[in-house]
Protein backbone atom coordinates (compact mmCIF):
# COMPACT_ATOMS: atom_id res chain seq x y z
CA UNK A 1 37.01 4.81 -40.91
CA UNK A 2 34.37 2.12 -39.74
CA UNK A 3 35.26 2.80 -36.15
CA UNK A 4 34.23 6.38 -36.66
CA UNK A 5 30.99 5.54 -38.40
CA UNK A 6 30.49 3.09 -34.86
CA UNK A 7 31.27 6.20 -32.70
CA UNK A 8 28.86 8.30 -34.22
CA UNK A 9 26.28 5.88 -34.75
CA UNK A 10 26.31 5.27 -31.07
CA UNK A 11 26.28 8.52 -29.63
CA UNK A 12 23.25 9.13 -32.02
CA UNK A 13 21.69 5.76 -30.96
CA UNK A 14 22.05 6.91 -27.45
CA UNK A 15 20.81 10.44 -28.06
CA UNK A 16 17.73 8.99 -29.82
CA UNK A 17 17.09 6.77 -26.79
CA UNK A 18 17.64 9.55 -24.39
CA UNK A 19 14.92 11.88 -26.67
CA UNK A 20 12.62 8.51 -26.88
CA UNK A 21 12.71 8.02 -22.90
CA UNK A 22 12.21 12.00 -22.36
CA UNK A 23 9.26 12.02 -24.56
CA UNK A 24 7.79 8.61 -22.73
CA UNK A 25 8.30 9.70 -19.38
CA UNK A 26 7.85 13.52 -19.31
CA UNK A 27 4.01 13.40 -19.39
CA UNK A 28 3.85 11.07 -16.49
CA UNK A 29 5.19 14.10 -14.42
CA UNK A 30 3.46 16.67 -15.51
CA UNK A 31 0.35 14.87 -15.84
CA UNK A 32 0.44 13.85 -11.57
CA UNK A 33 1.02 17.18 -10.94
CA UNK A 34 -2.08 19.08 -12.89
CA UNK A 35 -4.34 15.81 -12.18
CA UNK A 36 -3.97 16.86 -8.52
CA UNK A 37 -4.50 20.75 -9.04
CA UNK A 38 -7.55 20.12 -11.38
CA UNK A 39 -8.83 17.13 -9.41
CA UNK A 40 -9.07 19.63 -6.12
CA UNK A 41 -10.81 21.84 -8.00
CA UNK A 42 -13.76 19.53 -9.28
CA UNK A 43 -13.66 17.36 -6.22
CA UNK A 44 -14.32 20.53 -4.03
CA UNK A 45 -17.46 21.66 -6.69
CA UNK A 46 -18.54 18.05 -6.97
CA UNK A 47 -18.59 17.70 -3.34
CA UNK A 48 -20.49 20.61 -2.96
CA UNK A 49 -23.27 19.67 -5.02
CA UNK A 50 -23.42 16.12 -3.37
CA UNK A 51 -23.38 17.37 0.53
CA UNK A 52 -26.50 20.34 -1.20
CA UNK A 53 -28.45 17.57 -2.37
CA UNK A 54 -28.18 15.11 0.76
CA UNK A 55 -29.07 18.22 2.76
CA UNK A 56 -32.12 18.75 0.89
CA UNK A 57 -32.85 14.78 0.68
CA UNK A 58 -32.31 14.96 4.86
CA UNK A 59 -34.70 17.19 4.96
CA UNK A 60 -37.33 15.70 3.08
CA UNK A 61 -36.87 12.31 4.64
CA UNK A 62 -37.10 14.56 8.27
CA UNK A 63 -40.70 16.36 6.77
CA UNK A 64 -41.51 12.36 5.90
CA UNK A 65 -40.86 11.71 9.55
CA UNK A 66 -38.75 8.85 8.65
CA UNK A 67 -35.84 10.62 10.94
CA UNK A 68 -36.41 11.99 14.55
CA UNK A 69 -35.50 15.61 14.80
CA UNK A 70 -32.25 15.43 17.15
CA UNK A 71 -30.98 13.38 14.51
CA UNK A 72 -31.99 16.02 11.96
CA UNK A 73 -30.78 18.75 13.99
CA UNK A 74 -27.13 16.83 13.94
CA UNK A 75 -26.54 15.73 10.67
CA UNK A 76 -28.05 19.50 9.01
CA UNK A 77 -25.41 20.58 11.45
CA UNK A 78 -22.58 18.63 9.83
CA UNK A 79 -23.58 18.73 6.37
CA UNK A 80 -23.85 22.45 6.71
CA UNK A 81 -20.29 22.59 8.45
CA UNK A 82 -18.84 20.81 5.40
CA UNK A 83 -20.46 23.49 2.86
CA UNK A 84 -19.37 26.36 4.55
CA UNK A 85 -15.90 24.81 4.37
CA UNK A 86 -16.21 24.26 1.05
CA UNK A 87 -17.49 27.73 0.19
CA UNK A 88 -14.87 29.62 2.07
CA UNK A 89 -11.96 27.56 0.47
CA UNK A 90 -13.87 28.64 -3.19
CA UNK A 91 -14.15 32.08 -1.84
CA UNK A 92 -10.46 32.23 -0.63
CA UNK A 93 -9.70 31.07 -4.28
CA UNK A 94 -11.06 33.76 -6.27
CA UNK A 95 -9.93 36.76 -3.86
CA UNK A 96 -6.20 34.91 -4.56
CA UNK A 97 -7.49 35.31 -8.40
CA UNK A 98 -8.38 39.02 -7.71
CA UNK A 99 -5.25 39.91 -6.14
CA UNK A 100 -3.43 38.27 -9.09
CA UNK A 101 -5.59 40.42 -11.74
CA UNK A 102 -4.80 43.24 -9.60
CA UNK A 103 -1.30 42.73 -9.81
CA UNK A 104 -0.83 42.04 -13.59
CA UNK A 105 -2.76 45.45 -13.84
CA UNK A 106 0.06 47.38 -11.99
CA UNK A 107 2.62 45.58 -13.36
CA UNK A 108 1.43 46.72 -17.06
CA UNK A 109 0.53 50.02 -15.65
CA UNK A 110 4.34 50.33 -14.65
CA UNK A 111 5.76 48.62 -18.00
CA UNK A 112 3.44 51.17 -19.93
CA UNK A 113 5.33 54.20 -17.69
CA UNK A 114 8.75 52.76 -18.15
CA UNK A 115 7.97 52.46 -22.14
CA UNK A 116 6.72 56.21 -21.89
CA UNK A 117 9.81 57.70 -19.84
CA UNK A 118 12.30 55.84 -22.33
CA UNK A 119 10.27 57.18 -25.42
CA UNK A 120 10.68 60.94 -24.13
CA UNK A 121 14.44 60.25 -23.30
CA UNK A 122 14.58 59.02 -26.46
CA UNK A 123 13.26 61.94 -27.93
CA UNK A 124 15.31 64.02 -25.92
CA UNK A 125 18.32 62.76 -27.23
CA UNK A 126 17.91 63.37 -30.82
């Protein structure tokens, strides 16, 4: 009798520590994972805003003449590059949103004529 009460209190004793380690570990995982997704996403707006407001700081330093003009021309160049980068890559990411809405659409349009078709052959039947 006590070496059944042993048994089962280890294999519950291990079970909790298996459910104790799950629970500690799991959100390590996950957590990496949407940090990176929602870290792109900020980091992209973020950098944005930063490279809009050094090009409008580049050009008031240039209108101070504290910068010569070829190395105005350069660096508008460049910053510019960088936010049309950024703007197609946001722009690429809602017309993958659209196309997702647009799916889900005609998927319930098709689930709605499925439910329809199996209502009148239910009817039918009776």
């Amino acid at each position: 009798m006590m070496q059944e009460i042993s048994i089962v209190s280890m294999i519950f004793t291990a079970a909790l520590v298996l459910i104790c380690l799950f629970l500690v570990l799991a959100p390590f995982f996950s957590l990496n994972s949407y940090l990176s997704f929602a870290n792109k996403g900020q980091d992209s707006a973020t950098n944005k805003e930063v490279l809009l407001s050094t090009l409008n700081e580049l050009e008031f330093e240039y209108k101070m003449d504290k910068i010569s003009h070829a190395d105005y021309k350069n660096l508008k160049k460049q910053y510019e590059a960088q936010v049309v980068s950024i703007m197609k890559d946001e722009e690429e990411q809602m017309t993958s949103q659209t196309v997702d809405k647009d799916l889900m659409a005609e998927i319930e349009r098709e689930i709605e004529a499925s439910m329809k078709s199996y209502q009148n052959k239910k009817g039918e039947g009776k």
